[in-house]
Protein backbone atom coordinates (compact mmCIF):
# COMPACT_ATOMS: atom_id res chain seq x y z
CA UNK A 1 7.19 33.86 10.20
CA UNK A 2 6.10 30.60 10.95
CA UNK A 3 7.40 26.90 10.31
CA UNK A 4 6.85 25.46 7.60
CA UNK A 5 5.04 22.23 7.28
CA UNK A 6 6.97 19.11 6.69
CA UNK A 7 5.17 16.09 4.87
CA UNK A 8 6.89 12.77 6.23
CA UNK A 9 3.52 10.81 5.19
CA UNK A 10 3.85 9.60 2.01
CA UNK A 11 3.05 5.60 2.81
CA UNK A 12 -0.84 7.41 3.61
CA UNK A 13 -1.19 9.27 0.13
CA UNK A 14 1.38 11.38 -1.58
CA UNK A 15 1.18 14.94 -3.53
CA UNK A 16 -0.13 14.91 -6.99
CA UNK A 17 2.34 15.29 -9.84
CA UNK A 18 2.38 18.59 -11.64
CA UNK A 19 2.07 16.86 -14.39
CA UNK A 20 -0.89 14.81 -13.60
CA UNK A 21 -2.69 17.71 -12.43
CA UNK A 22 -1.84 18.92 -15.92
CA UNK A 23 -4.07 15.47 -17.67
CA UNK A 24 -6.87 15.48 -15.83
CA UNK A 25 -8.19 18.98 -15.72
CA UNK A 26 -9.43 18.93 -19.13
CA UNK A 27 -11.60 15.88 -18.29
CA UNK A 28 -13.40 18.05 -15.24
CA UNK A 29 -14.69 21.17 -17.60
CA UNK A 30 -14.35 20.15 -21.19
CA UNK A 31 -14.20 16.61 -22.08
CA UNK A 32 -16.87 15.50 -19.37
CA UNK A 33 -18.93 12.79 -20.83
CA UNK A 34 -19.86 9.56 -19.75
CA UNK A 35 -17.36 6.67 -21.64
CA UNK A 36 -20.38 4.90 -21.83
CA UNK A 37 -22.26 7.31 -24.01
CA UNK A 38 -21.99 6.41 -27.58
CA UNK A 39 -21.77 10.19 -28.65
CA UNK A 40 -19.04 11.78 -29.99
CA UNK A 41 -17.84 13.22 -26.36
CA UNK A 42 -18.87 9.41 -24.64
CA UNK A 43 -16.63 7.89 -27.46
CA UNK A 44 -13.36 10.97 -26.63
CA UNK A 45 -13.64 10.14 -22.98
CA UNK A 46 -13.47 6.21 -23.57
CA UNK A 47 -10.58 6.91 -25.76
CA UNK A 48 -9.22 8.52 -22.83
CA UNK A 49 -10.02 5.88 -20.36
CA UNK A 50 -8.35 3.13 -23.00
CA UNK A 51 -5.15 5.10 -23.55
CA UNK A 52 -4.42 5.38 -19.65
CA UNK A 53 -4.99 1.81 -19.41
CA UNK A 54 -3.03 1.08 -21.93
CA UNK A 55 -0.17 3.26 -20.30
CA UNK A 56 -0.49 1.73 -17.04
CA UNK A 57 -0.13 -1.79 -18.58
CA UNK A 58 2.76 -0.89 -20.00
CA UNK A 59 4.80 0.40 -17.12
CA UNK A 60 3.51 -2.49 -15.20
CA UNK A 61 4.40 -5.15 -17.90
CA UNK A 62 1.00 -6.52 -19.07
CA UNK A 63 -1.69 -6.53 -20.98
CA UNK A 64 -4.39 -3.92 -21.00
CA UNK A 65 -6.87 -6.61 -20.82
CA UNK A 66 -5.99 -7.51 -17.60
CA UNK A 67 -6.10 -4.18 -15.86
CA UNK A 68 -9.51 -3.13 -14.77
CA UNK A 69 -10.26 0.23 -12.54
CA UNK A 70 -11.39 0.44 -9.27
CA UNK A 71 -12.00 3.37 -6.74
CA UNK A 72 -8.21 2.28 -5.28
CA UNK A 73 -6.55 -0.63 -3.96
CA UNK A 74 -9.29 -1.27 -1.13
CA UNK A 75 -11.92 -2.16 -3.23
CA UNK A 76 -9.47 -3.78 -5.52
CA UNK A 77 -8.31 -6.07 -2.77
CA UNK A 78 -12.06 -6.79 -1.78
CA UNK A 79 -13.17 -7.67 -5.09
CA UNK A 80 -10.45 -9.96 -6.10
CA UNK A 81 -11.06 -12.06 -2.47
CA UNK A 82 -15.43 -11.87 -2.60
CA UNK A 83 -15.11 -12.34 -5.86
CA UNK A 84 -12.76 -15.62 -6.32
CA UNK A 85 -14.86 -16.80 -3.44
CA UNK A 86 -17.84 -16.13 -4.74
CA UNK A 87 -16.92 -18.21 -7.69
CA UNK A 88 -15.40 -21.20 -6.62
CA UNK A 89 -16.69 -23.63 -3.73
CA UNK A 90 -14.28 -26.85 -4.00
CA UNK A 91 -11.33 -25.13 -2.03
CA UNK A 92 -12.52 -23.30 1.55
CA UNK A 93 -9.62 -22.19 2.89
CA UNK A 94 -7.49 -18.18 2.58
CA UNK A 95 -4.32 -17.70 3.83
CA UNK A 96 -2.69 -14.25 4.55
CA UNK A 97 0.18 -12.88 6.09
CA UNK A 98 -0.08 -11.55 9.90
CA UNK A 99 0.82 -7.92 8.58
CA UNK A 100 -1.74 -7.29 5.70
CA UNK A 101 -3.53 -4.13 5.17
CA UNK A 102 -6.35 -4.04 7.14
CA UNK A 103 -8.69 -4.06 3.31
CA UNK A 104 -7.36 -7.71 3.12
CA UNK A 105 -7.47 -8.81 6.51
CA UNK A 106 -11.33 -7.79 6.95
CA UNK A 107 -12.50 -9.22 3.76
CA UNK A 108 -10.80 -12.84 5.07
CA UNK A 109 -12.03 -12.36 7.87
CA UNK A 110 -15.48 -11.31 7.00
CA UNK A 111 -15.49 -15.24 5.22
CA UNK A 112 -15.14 -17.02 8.04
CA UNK A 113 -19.29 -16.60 8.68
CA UNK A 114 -19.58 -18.15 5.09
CA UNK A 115 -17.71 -21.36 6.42
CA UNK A 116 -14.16 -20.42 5.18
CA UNK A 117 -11.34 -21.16 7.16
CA UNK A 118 -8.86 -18.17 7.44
CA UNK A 119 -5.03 -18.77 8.54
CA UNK A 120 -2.52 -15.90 9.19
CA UNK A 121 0.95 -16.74 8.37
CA UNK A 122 3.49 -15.03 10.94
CA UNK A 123 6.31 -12.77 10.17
CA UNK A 124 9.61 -12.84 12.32
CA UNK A 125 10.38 -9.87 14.41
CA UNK A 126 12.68 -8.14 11.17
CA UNK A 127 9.41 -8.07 9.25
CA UNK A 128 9.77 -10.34 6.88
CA UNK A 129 7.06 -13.37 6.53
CA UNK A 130 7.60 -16.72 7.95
CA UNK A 131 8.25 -19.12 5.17
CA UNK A 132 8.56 -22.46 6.65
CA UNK A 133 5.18 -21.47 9.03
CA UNK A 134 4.18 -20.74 5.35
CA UNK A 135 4.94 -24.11 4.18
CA UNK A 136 2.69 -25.82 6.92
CA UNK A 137 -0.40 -24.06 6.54
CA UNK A 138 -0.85 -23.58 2.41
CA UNK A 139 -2.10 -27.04 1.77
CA UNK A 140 -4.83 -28.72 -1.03
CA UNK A 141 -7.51 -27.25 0.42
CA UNK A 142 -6.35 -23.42 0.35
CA UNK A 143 -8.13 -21.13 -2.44
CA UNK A 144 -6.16 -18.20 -2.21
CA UNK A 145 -2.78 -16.67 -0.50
CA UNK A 146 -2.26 -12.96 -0.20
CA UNK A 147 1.00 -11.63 0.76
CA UNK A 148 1.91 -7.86 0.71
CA UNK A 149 4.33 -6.66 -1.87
CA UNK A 150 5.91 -4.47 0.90
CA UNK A 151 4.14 -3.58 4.67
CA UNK A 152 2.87 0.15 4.79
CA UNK A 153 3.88 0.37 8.25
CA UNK A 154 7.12 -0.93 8.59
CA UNK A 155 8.25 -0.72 4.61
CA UNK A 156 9.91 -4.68 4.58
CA UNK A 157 9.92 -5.95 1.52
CA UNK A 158 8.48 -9.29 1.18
CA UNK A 159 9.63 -12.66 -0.82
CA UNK A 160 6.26 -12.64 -2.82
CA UNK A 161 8.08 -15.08 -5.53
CA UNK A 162 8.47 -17.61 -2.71
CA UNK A 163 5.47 -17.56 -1.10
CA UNK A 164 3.61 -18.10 -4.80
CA UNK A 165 6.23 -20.98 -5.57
CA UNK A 166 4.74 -22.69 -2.32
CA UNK A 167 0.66 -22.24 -3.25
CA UNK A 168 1.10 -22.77 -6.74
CA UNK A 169 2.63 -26.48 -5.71
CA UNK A 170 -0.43 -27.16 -3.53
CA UNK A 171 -3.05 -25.37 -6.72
CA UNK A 172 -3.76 -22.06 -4.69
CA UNK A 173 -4.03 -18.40 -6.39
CA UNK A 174 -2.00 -15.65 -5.11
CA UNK A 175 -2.55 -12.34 -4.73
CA UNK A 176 0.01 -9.34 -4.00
CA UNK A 177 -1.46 -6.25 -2.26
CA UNK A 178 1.42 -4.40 -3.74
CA UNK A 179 0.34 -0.36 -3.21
CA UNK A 180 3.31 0.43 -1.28
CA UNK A 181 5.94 -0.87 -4.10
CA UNK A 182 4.39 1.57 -6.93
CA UNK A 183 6.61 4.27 -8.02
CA UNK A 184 8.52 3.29 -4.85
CA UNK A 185 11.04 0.27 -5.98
CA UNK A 186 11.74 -1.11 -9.53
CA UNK A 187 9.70 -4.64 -10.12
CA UNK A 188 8.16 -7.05 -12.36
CA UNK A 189 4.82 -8.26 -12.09
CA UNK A 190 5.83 -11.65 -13.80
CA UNK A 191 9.25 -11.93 -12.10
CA UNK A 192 7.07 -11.68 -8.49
CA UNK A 193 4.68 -14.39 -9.68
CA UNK A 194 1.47 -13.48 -8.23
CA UNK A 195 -1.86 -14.02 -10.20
CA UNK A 196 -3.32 -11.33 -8.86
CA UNK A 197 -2.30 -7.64 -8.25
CA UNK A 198 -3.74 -4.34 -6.57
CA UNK A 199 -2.58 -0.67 -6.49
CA UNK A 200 -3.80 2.81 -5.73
CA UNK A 201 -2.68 5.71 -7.97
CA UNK A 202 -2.54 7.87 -4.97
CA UNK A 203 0.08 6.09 -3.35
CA UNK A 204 2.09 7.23 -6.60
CA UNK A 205 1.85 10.55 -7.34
CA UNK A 206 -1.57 10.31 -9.17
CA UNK A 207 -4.80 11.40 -7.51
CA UNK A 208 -7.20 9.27 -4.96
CA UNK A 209 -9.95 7.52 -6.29
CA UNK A 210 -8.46 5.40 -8.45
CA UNK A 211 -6.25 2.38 -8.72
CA UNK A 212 -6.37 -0.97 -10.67
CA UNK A 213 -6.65 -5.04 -10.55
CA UNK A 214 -4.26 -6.85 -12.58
CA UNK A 215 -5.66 -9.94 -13.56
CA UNK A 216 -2.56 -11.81 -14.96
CA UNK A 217 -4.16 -15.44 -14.60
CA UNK A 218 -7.20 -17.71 -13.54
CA UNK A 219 -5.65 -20.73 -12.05
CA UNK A 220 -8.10 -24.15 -13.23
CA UNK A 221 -11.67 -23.32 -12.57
CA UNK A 222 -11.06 -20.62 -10.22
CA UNK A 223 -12.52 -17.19 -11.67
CA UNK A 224 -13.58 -13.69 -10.52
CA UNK A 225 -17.15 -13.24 -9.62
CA UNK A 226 -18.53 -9.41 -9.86
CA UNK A 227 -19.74 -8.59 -6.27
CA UNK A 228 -21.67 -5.93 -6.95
CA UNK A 229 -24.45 -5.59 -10.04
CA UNK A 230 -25.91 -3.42 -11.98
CA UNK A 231 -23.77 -2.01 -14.96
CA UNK A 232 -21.43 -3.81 -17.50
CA UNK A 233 -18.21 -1.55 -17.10
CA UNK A 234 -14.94 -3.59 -16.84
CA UNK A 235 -16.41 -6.34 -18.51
CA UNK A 236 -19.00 -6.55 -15.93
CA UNK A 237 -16.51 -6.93 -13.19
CA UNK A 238 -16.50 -4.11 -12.27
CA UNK A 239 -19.91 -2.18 -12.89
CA UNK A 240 -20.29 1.85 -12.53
CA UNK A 241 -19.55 4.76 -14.43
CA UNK A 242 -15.74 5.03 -14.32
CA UNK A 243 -14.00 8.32 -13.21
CA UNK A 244 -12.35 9.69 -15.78
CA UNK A 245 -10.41 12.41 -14.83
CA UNK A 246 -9.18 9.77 -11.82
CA UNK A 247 -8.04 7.08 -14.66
CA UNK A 248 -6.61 9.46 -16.74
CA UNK A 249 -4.62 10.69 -13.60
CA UNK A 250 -3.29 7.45 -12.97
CA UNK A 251 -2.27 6.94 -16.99
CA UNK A 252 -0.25 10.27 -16.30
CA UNK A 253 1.29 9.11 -13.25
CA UNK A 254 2.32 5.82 -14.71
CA UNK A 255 4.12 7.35 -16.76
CA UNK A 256 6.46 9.08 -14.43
CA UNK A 257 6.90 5.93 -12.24
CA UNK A 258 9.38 4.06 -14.86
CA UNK A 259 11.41 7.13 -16.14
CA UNK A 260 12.41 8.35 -12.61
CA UNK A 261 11.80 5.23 -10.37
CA UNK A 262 15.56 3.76 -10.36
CA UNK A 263 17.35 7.51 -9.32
CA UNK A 264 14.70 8.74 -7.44
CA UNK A 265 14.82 5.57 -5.03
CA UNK A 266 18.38 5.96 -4.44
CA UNK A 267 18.15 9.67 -3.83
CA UNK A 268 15.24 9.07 -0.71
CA UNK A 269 16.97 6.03 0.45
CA UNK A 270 19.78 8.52 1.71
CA UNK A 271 17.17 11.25 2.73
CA UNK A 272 16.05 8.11 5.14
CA UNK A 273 19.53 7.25 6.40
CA UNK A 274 19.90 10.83 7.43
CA UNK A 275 16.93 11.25 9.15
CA UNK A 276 17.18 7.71 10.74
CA UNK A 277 20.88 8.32 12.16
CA UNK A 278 19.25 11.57 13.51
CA UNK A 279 16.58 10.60 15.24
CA UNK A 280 18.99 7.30 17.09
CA UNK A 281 21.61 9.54 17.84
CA UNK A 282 19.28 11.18 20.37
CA UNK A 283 19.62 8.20 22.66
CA UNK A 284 16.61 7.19 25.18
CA UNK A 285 16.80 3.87 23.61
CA UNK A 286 15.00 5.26 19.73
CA UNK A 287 15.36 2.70 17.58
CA UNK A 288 14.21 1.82 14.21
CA UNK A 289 12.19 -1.41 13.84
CA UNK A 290 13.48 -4.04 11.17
CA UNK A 291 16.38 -1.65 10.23
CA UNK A 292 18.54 -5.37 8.64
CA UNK A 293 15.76 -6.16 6.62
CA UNK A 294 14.58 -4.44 3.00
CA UNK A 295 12.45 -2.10 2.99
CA UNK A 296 11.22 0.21 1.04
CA UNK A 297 13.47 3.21 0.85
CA UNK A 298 11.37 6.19 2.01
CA UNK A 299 9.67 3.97 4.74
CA UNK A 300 10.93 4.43 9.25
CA UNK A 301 9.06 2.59 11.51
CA UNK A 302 10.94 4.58 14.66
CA UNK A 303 10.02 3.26 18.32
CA UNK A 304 10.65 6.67 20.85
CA UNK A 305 10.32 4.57 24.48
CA UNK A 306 8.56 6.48 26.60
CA UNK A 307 6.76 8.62 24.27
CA UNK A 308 3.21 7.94 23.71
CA UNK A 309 3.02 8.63 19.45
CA UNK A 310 -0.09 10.60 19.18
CA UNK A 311 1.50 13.13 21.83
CA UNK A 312 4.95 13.11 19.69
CA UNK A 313 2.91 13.92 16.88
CA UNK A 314 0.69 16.75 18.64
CA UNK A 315 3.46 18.25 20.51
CA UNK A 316 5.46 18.21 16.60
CA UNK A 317 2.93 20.58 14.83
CA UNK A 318 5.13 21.44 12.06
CA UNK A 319 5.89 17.64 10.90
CA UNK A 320 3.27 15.25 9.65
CA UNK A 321 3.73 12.00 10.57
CA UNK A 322 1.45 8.23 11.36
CA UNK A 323 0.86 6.37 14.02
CA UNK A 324 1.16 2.85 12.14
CA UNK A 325 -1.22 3.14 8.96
CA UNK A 326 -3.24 6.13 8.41
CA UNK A 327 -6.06 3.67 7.77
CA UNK A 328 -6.23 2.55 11.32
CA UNK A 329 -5.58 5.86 12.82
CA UNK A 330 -8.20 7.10 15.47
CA UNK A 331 -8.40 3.43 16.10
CA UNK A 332 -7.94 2.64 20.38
CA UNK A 333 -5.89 -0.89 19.90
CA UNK A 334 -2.44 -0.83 18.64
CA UNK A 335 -1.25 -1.79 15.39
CA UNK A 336 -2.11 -5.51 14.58
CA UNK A 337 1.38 -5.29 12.41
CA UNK A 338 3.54 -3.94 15.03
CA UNK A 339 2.46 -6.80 17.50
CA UNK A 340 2.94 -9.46 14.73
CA UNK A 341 6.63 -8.24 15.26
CA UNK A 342 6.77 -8.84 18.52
CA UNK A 343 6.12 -5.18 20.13
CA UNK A 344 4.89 -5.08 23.52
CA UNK A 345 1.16 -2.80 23.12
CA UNK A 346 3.49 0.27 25.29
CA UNK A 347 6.48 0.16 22.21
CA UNK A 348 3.43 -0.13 19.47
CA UNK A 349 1.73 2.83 20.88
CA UNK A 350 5.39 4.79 20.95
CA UNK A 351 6.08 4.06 17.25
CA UNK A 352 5.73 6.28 14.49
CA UNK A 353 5.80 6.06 10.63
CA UNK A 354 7.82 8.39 8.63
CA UNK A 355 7.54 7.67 4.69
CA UNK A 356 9.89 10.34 2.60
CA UNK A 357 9.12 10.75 -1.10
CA UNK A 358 10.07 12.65 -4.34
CA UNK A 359 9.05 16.26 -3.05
CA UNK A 360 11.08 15.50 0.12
CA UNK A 361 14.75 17.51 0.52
CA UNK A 362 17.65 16.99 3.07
CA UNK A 363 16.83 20.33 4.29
CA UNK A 364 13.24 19.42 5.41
CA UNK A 365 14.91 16.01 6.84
CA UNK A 366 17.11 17.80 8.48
CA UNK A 367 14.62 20.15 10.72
CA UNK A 368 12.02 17.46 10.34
CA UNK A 369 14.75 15.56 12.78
CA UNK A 370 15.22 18.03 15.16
CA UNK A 371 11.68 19.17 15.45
CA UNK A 372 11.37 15.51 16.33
CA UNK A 373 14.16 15.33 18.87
CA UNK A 374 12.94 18.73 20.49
CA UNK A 375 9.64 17.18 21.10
CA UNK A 376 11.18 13.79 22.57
CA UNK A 377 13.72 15.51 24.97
CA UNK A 378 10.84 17.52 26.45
CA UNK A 379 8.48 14.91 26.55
CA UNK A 380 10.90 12.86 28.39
CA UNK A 381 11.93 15.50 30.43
CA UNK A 382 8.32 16.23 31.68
CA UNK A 383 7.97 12.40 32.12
CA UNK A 384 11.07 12.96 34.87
CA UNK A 385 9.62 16.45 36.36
CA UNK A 386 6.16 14.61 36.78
CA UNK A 387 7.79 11.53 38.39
C-alpha cells in the first residue's frame, strides 16, 4: 500500500471547505445567469453575489460598499497601486517593504518607467520590517506604502499599525497585502489602520479565483482609477462579468473564518512546534528562520545546510512542500525575501516552506517529519560518499 500524501502547503492555496463546496455548486448547473441580466435568474444570481459580500464585510468588519471582487489578491494588489497612480499625479513616490509578494513588488516596479520613484524598506534578519529605515524614506512626496499583513514565506507578522501611523503623518495611503492573515490569525481591519486591503479566498478555505479589495478610505484627493475598461461591474472599478459560483464561495468561507479562527490557530500552532522540534533535532545545523519573531502559526521557513530544496522536495515524494513562494517557484534566482533576511543565495536555495492548516493532524506531522529527516540524512550522507 502506498504512502499517503501529506499537504504541508497551505501558504500556496489550501483545500476547499466542505461546506463551500456545498454553496457554490448550485450556481454551476442551476442558478447560472449573468448578475448583470435583469431577468428573473440575472436578478437571483446578483442576490447571490450581494449576500456573499455582505458576509464577507461582516467577518472582516466593514461595509459592503467597500468590498469589491477581483479574480484574487494579485489583481487586487495591482489595481489598488495602477489605479491610485493612475489617479493622482502631485505625489511620485511608492514605498514597500523588501519582502512583498512578488504581485506588489512588480506593479512598483513596473512605475518606475512612468517616472515614479520606488523605495524598498528593509526588514531585519528576524523578519520583521525596519521601522526607523521606515521613518527615513516615507516623506511628503510618497503616494502610497504597502506593507504585508504577514510574509508568505517566512509567516512574520508585521507592525502594519506602525508603519500607517508613520505615512499617514507625512499624507501617504497605505495598503496591507494581507492574504496570508485570512482565516489564519484573529484581526481588525480598523485596529491595523491600513486604507487599503487585499485577500484571496483560496488562501482560506474558499475556492481560487476570487478574492476582494477593501476600500476603507480615500485619503484627500487621492482616488482609485479603473485600469482596465469596458463594463460597469464594481462600480466601474472593476469591469467584467463577476464569477459567481467563486464569490459565493468566498461568502461561504467567510463564514467559517470567524467561528473557528481563535481554536483552530492554537490547535496548528502546536502541530508547528512539533514538527519544528522534529525536524532541529536532526542536527546538521537545520534551523528555522525567524523562529523569536510572530508568525503566523501554521507557517516554517526551515534552512537544511547542505541540502539543495528542490532535491529535498523530489527525493520526499510523499510530502508537499515550497521552495519560498509557490508563485516564484520554477524561478532560477533565489528568493528576493530570504536574501532581504540576510541568507547567503546557498542557505536560500536550502530552505523550504512548510504551512500546516485546518485539515492537518499530528499524525501526518509526525511522518511528514521523518519522511523529511530520512531524505536529509541520505542526502547528506551521499554528499559525504561523493566527497
Amino acid at each position: 500500500m502506498a504512502n499517503p500524501i501529506i499537504y504541508f502547503d497551505n501558504n500556496a492555496t489550501t483545500k476547499c471547505a466542505p461546506e463551500v463546496i456545498d454553496a457554490m455548486l448550485p450556481f454551476f448547473a442551476e442558478q447560472y445567469a449573468n448578475p448583470a441580466s435583469p431577468h428573473i435568474l440575472g436578478r437571483q444570481a446578483s442576490r447571490a453575489v450581494a449576500l456573499a459580500r455582505e458576509c464577507i464585510a461582516e467577518s472582516l468588519a466593514c461595509d459592503a460598499s467597500c468590498v469589491y471582487f477581483t479574480s484574487g489578491a494579485t489583481e487586487a494588489n495591482n489595481l489598488l497601486i495602477l489605479g491610485l497612480t493612475n489617479s493622482v499625479s502631485s505625489r511620485r513616490k511608492i514605498v514597500a517593504s523588501a519582502i512583498e509578494h512578488k504581485s506588489v513588488l512588480g506593479p512598483c516596479e513596473a512605475l518606475t518607467e512612468s517616472g515614479f520613484e520606488f523605495a524598498t524598506i528593509p526588514v531585519r534578519n528576524n523578519g520583521i520590517i525596519d521601522l526607523d529605515v521606515a521613518r527615513q524614506i516615507i516623506d511628503e512626496r510618497t503616494l502610497l506604502v504597502s506593507v504585508q499583513g504577514a510574509n508568505n514565506e517566512i509567516g512574520t507578522i508585521q507592525p502594519v499599525r506602525l508603519v500607517a501611523d508613520i505615512a499617514h503623518e507625512k499624507g501617504a495611503a497605505v495598503h496591507c497585502d494581507a492574504a496570508q492573515l485570512l482565516g489564519k490569525v484573529p484581526f481588525s481591519i480598523d485596529e491595523m489602520g491600513a486604507d487599503y486591503f487585499t485577500f484571496s479566498a483560496h488562501k482560506a478555505y474558499g475556492p481560487k479565483g476570487v478574492g476582494v479589495l477593501v476600500v476603507r478610505r480615500n485619503i484627500g484627493s487621492m482616488s482609485l482609477a479603473p485600469v482596465i475598461f469596458g463594463g460597469g461591474q464594481e462600480n466601474g472599478l472593476r469591469p467584467g462579468t463577476l464569477n459567481v459560483p467563486a464569490v459565493v464561495g468566498m461568502g461561504a468561507a467567510s463564514r467559517l473564518w470567524t467561528a473557528q479562527m481563535g481554536e483552530e490557530a492554537a490547535r496548528i500552532l502546536s502541530l508547528r512546534i512539533l514538527l519544528e522540534d522534529s525536524l532541529v533535532s536532526i542536527g546538521y545545523g537545520v534551523r528555522v528562520l525567524a523562529s523569536d519573531s510572530p508568525r503566523l502559526p501554521g507557517t516554517a521557513s526551515v534552512v537544511f545546510p547542505g541540502v539543495p530544496a528542490d532535491v529535498l522536495i523530489s527525493r520526499t515524494a510523499t510530502v508537499c512542500m515550497s521552495v519560498g513562494s509557490a508563485c516564484t517557484s520554477g524561478a532560477v534566482a533565489p528568493s528576493h525575501a530570504l536574501l532581504a533576511l540576510g541568507l547567503s543565495r546557498d542557505e536560500a536555495y536550502s530552505t523550504v516552506r512548510l504551512s500546516l492548516g485546518r485539515y492537518n493532524t499530528a499524525d501526518e506531522v509526525r511522518m511528514g517529519a521523518e519522511a523529511i529527516s530520512e531524505t536529509v540524512r541520505d542526502v547528506i550522507g551521499d554528499s559525504k560518499v561523493s566527497v
